[in-house]
Protein backbone atom coordinates (compact mmCIF):
# COMPACT_ATOMS: atom_id res chain seq x y z
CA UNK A 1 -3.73 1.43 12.89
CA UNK A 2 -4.95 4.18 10.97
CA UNK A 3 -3.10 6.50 13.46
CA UNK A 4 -0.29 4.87 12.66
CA UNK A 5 -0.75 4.95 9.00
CA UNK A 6 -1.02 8.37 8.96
CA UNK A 7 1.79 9.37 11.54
CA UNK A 8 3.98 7.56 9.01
CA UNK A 9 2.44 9.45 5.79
CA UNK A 10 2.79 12.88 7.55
CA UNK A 11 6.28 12.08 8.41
CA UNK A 12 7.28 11.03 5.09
CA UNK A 13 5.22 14.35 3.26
CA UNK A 14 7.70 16.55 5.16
CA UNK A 15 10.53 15.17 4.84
CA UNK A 16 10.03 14.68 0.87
CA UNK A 17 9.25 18.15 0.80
CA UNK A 18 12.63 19.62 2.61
CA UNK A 19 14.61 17.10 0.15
CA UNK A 20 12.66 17.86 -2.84
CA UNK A 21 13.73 21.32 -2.53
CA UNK A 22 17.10 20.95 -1.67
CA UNK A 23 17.68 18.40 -4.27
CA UNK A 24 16.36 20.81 -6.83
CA UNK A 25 18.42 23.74 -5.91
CA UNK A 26 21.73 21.61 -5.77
CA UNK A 27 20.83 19.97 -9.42
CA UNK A 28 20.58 23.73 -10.33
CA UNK A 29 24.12 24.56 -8.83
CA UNK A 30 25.46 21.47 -10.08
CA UNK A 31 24.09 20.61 -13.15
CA UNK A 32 23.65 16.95 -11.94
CA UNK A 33 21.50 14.59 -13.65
CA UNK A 34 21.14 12.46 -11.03
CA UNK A 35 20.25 15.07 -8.53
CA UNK A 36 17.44 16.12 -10.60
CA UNK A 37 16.37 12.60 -10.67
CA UNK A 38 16.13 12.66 -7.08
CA UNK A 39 14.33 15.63 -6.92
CA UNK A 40 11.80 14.65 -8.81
CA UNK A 41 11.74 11.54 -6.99
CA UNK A 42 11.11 13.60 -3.96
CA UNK A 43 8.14 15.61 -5.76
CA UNK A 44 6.44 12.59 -6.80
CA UNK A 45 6.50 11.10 -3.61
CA UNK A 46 5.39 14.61 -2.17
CA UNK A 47 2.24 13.85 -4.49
CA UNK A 48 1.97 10.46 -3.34
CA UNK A 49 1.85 11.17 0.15
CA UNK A 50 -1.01 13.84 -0.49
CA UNK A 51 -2.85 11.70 -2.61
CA UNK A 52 -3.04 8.81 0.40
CA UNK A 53 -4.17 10.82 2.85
CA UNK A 54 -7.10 12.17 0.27
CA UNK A 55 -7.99 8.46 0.26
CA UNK A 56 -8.40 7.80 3.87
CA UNK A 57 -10.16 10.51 3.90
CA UNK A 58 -12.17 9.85 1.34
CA UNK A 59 -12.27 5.86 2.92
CA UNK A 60 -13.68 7.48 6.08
CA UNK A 61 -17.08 9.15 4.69
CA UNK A 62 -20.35 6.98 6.04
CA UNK A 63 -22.46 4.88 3.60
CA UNK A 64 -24.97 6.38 1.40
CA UNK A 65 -27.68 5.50 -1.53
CA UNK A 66 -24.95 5.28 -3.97
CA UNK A 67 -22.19 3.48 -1.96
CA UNK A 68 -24.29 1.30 0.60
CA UNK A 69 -21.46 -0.53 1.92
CA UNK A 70 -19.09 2.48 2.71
CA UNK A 71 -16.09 4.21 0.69
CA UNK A 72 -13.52 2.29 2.54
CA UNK A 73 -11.96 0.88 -0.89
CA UNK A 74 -10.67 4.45 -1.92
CA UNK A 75 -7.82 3.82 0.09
CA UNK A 76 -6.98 0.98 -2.51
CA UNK A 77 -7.68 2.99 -5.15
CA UNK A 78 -5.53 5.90 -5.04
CA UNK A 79 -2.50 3.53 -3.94
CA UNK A 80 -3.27 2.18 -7.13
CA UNK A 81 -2.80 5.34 -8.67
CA UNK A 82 0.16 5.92 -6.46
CA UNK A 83 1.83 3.23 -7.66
CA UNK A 84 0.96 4.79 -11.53
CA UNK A 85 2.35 7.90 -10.60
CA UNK A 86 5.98 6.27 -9.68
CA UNK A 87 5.82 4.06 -12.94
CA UNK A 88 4.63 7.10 -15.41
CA UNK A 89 6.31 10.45 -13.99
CA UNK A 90 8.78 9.12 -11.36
CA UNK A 91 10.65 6.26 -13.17
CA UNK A 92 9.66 7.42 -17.06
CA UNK A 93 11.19 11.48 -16.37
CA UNK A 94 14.32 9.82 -14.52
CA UNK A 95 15.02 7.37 -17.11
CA UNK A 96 14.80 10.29 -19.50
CA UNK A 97 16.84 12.71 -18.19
CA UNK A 98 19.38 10.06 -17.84
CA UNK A 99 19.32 9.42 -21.11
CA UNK A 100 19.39 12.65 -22.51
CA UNK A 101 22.39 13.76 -19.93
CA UNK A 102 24.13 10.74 -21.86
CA UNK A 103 23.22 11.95 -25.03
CA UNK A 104 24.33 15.29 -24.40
CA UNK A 105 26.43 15.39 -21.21
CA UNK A 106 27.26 18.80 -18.85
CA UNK A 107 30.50 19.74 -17.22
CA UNK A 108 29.89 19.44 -13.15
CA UNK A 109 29.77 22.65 -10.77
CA UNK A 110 30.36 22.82 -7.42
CA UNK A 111 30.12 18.44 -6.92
CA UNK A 112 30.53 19.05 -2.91
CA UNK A 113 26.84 20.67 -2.82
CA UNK A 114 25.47 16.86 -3.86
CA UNK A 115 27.40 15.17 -1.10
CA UNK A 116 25.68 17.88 1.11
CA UNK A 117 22.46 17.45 -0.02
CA UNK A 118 22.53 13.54 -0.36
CA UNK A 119 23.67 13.60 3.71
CA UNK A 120 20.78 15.79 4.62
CA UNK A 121 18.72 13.63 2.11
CA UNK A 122 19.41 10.44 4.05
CA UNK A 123 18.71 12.20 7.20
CA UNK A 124 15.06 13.53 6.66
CA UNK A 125 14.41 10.16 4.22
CA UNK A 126 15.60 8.02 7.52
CA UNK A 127 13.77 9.30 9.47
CA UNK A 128 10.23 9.19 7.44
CA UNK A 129 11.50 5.42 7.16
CA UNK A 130 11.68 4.62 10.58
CA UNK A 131 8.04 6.36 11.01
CA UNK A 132 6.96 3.75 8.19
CA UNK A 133 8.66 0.68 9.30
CA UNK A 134 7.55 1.41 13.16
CA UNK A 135 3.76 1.68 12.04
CA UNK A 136 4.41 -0.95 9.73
CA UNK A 137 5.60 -3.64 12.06
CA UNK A 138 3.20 -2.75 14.23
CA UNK A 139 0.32 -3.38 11.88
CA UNK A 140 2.11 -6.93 10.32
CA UNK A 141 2.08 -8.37 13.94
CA UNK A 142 3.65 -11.96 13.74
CA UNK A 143 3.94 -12.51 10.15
CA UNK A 144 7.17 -11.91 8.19
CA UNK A 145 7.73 -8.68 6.40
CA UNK A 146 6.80 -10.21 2.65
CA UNK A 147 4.34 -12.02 4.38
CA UNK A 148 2.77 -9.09 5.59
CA UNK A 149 2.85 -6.91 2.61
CA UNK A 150 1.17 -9.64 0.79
CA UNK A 151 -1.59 -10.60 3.12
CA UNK A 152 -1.82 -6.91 4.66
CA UNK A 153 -5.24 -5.08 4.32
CA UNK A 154 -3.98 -1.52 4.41
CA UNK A 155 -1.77 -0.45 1.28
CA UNK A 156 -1.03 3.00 3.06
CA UNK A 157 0.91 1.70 5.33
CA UNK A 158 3.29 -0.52 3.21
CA UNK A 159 3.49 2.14 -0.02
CA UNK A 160 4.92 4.61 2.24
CA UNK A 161 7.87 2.09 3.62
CA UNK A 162 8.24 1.21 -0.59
CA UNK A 163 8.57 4.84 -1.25
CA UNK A 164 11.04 5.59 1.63
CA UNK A 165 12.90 2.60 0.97
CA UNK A 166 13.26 3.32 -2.75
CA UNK A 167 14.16 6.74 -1.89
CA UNK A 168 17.26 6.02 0.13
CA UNK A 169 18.43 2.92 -2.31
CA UNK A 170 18.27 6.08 -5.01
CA UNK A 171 19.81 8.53 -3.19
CA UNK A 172 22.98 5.65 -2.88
CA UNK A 173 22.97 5.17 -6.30
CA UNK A 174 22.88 9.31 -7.22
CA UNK A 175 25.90 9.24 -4.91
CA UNK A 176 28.03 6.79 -6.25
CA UNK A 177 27.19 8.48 -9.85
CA UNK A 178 28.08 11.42 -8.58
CA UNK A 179 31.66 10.29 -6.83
CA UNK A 180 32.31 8.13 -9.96
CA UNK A 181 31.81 11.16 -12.08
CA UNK A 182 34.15 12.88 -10.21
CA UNK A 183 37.25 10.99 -10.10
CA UNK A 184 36.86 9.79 -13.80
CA UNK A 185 35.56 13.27 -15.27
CA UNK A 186 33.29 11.04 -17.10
CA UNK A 187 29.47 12.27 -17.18
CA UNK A 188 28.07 9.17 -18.70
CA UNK A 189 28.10 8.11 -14.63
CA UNK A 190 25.96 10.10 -14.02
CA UNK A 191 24.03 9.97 -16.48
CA UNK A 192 23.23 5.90 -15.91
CA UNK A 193 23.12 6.96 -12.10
CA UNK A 194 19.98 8.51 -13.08
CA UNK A 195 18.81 5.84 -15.39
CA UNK A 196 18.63 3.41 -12.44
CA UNK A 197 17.52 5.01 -10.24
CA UNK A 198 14.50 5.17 -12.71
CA UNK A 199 14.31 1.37 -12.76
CA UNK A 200 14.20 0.91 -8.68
CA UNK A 201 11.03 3.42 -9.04
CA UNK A 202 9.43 1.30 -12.33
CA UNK A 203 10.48 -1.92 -9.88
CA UNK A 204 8.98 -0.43 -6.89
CA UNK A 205 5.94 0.58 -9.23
CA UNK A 206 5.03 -2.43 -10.92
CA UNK A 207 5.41 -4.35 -7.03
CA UNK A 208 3.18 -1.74 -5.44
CA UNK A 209 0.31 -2.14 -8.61
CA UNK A 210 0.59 -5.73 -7.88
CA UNK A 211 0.15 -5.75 -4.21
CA UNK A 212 -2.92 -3.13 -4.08
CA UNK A 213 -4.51 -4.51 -7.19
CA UNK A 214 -6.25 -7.47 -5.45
CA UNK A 215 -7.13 -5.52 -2.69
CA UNK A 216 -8.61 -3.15 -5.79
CA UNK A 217 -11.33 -5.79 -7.71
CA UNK A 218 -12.13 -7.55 -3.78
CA UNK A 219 -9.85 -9.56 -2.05
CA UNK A 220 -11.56 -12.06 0.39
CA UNK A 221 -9.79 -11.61 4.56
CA UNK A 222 -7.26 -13.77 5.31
CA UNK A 223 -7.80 -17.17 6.37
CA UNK A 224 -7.35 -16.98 10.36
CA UNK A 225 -10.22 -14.32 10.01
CA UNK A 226 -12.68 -17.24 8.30
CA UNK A 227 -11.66 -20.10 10.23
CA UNK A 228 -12.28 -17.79 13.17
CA UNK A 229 -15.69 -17.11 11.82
CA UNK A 230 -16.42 -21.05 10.80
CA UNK A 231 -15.43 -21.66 14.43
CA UNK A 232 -18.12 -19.54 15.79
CA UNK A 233 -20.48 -21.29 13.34
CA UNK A 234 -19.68 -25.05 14.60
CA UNK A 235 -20.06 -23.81 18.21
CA UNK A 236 -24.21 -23.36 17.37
CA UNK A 237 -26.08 -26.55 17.37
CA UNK A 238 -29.02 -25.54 15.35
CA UNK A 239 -26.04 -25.47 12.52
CA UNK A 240 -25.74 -28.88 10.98
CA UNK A 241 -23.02 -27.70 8.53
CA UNK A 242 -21.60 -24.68 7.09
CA UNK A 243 -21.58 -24.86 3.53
CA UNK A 244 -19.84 -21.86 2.40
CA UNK A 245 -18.41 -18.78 3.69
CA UNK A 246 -17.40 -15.44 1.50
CA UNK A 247 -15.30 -12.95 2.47
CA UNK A 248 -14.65 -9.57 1.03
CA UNK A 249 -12.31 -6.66 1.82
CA UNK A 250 -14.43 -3.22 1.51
CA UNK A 251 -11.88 -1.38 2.94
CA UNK A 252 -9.12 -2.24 5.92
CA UNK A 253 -11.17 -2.30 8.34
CA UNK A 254 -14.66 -3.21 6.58
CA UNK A 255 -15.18 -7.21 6.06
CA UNK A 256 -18.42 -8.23 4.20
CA UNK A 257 -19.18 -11.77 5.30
CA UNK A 258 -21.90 -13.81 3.28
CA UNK A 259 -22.75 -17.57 4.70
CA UNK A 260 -24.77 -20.19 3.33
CA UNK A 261 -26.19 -22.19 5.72
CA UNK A 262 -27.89 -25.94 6.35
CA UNK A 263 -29.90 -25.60 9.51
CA UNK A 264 -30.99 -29.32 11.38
CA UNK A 265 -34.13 -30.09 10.32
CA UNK A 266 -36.02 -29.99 13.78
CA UNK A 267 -35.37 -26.24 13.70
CA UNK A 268 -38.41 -23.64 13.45
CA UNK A 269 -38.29 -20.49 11.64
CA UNK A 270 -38.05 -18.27 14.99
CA UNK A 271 -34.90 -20.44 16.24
CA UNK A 272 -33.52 -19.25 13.14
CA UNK A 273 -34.44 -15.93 13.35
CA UNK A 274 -32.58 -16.21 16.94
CA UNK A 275 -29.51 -18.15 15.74
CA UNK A 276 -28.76 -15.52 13.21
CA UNK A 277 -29.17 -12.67 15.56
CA UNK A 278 -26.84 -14.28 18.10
CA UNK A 279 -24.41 -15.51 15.11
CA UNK A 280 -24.48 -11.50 14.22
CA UNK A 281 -23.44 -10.15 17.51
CA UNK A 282 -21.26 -12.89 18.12
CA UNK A 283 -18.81 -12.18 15.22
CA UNK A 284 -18.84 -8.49 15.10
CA UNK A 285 -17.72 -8.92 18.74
CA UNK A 286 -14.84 -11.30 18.33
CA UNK A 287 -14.05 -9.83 14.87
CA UNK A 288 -14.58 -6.03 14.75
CA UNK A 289 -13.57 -5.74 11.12
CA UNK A 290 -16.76 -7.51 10.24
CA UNK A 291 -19.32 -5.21 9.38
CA UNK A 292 -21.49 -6.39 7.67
CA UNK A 293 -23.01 -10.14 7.35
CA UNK A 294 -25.73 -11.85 5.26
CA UNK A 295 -26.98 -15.70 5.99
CA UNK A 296 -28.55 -17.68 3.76
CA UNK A 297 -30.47 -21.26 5.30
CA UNK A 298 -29.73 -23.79 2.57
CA UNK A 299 -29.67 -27.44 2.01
CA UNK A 300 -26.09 -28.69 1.88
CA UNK A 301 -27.03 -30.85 -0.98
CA UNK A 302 -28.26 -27.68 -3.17
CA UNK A 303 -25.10 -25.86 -2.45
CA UNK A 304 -23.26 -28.71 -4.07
CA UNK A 305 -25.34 -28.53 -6.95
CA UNK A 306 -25.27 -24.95 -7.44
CA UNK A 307 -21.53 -24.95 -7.29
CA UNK A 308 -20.94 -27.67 -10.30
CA UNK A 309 -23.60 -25.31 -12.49
């Protein structure tokens, strides 16, 4: 997955770089606010990209004193900032610039070298998609697409398809600003071209901040993952009941799993001892995710009590 992941970021960091520049030299020849949108658009996506592969490899260094359950959750950090960077410079400089070509609108030069650009735009931007949305359906497996971004554990993979599929939604909206501008010799097309093309990054923002930010303060793993785990548990007889699993997300691939347990009465301490050691090995094997896992022996009675306190 994290192969995948990062297949699909590379992909997308060159291709925003060849558009970034080209955008940038045609807003130059063309004095087209929209095209400078879209370049920066294509810059801040540039930074993006660099900024998620920092964070897997940041996610990737071993546990130490400080961190003694990993740095896995830096991945979910910098999407977070990802997403902040779309919302502040992306959509804020794109909704300005539209606003001020408005204000104080440009005669257009040379409109054919958009049309040019926005072709070859689509081209290297399609292709960075398809990257995304091949690692991405890989890693969703039988859930829906929504579904997937919503439950998923690994932001990299769905910010990337966000970015790319913003990016080619904006580059149809610069064109139709563009072509409007044209035939009507009226500027103040392009000029809200640009302006929305803001809002789909402020939309595709805010979406992104609120799909990583649970994954950000500790999201528990999905619910196949603990009835997987509670199945294992039934399948021991020393267990009388399982009173209470936790689950939390230290990274995509790191699950801490925390169990409070009521063991039958007739069992000694070194059955326990032995119960938990085969309970270990049993669900790091069916469940590699799960890293690390802590069980506590208690009464089912006092877990009841401690849970209405």
């Amino acid at each position: 997955m994290e192969a995948s992941s990062k297949k699909a970021i590379y992909a997308a960091l060159l291709g925003n770089t060849m558009v970034a520049i080209t955008k940038f030299i045609a807003a130059a020849m063309t004095g087209s606010s929209a095209m400078l949108s879209e370049g920066i658009h294509s810059i801040v996506d540039t930074g993006n990209q660099v900024l998620l592969l920092y964070g897997l490899r940041q996610a990737k260094k071993p546990p130490d004193e400080k961190f003694p359950f990993g740095h896995g959750k830096e991945v979910y950090f910098w999407s977070f900032v990802v997403a902040i960077m779309i919302f502040a410079v992306g959509a804020g400089l794109s909704i300005f610039e539209g606003i001020y070509h408005i204000m104080d609108p440009k005669e257009f030069k040379k409109p054919f070298v958009n049309y040019i650009v926005i072709v070859l735009a689509v081209v290297f931007e399609g292709i960075a998609w398809m990257f995304a949305l091949r690692a991405f359906s890989r890693a969703k497996g039988k859930w829906g697409y929504f579904e997937a971004v919503h439950r998923g554990k690994n932001p990299s993979i769905f910010v990337v398809l966000f970015e790319d599929s913003a990016a080619i939604l904006g580059l149809v909206v610069a064109f139709f600003g563009i072509l409007l501008t044209q035939v009507t010799g009226n500027p103040y097309y392009d000029g809200t071209a640009s302006i929305i093309i803001g809002l789909i990054l402020g939309g595709t923002a805010v979406w992104l901040a609120y799909e990583t930010k649970g994954l950000l303060i500790g999201e528990s793993a999905n619910q196949h993952v603990v009835g997987q785990i509670r199945k294992i548990m039934d399948s021991h007889e020393e267990i009388e009941h399982v009173n209470e699993i936790l689950t939390l997300h230290m990274g995509p691939d790191f699950i801490l799993v925390n169990m409070s347990v009521d063991f039958i009465n007739t069992v000694c301490a070194e059955d326990i001892e032995s119960t938990v050691a085969k309970l270990d090995r049993e669900i790091k094997k069916d469940i590699p995710d799960v890293k690390r896992i802590f069980i506590e022996a208690e009464a089912r009675h006092m877990t009841g009590t401690q849970n209405q306190q």
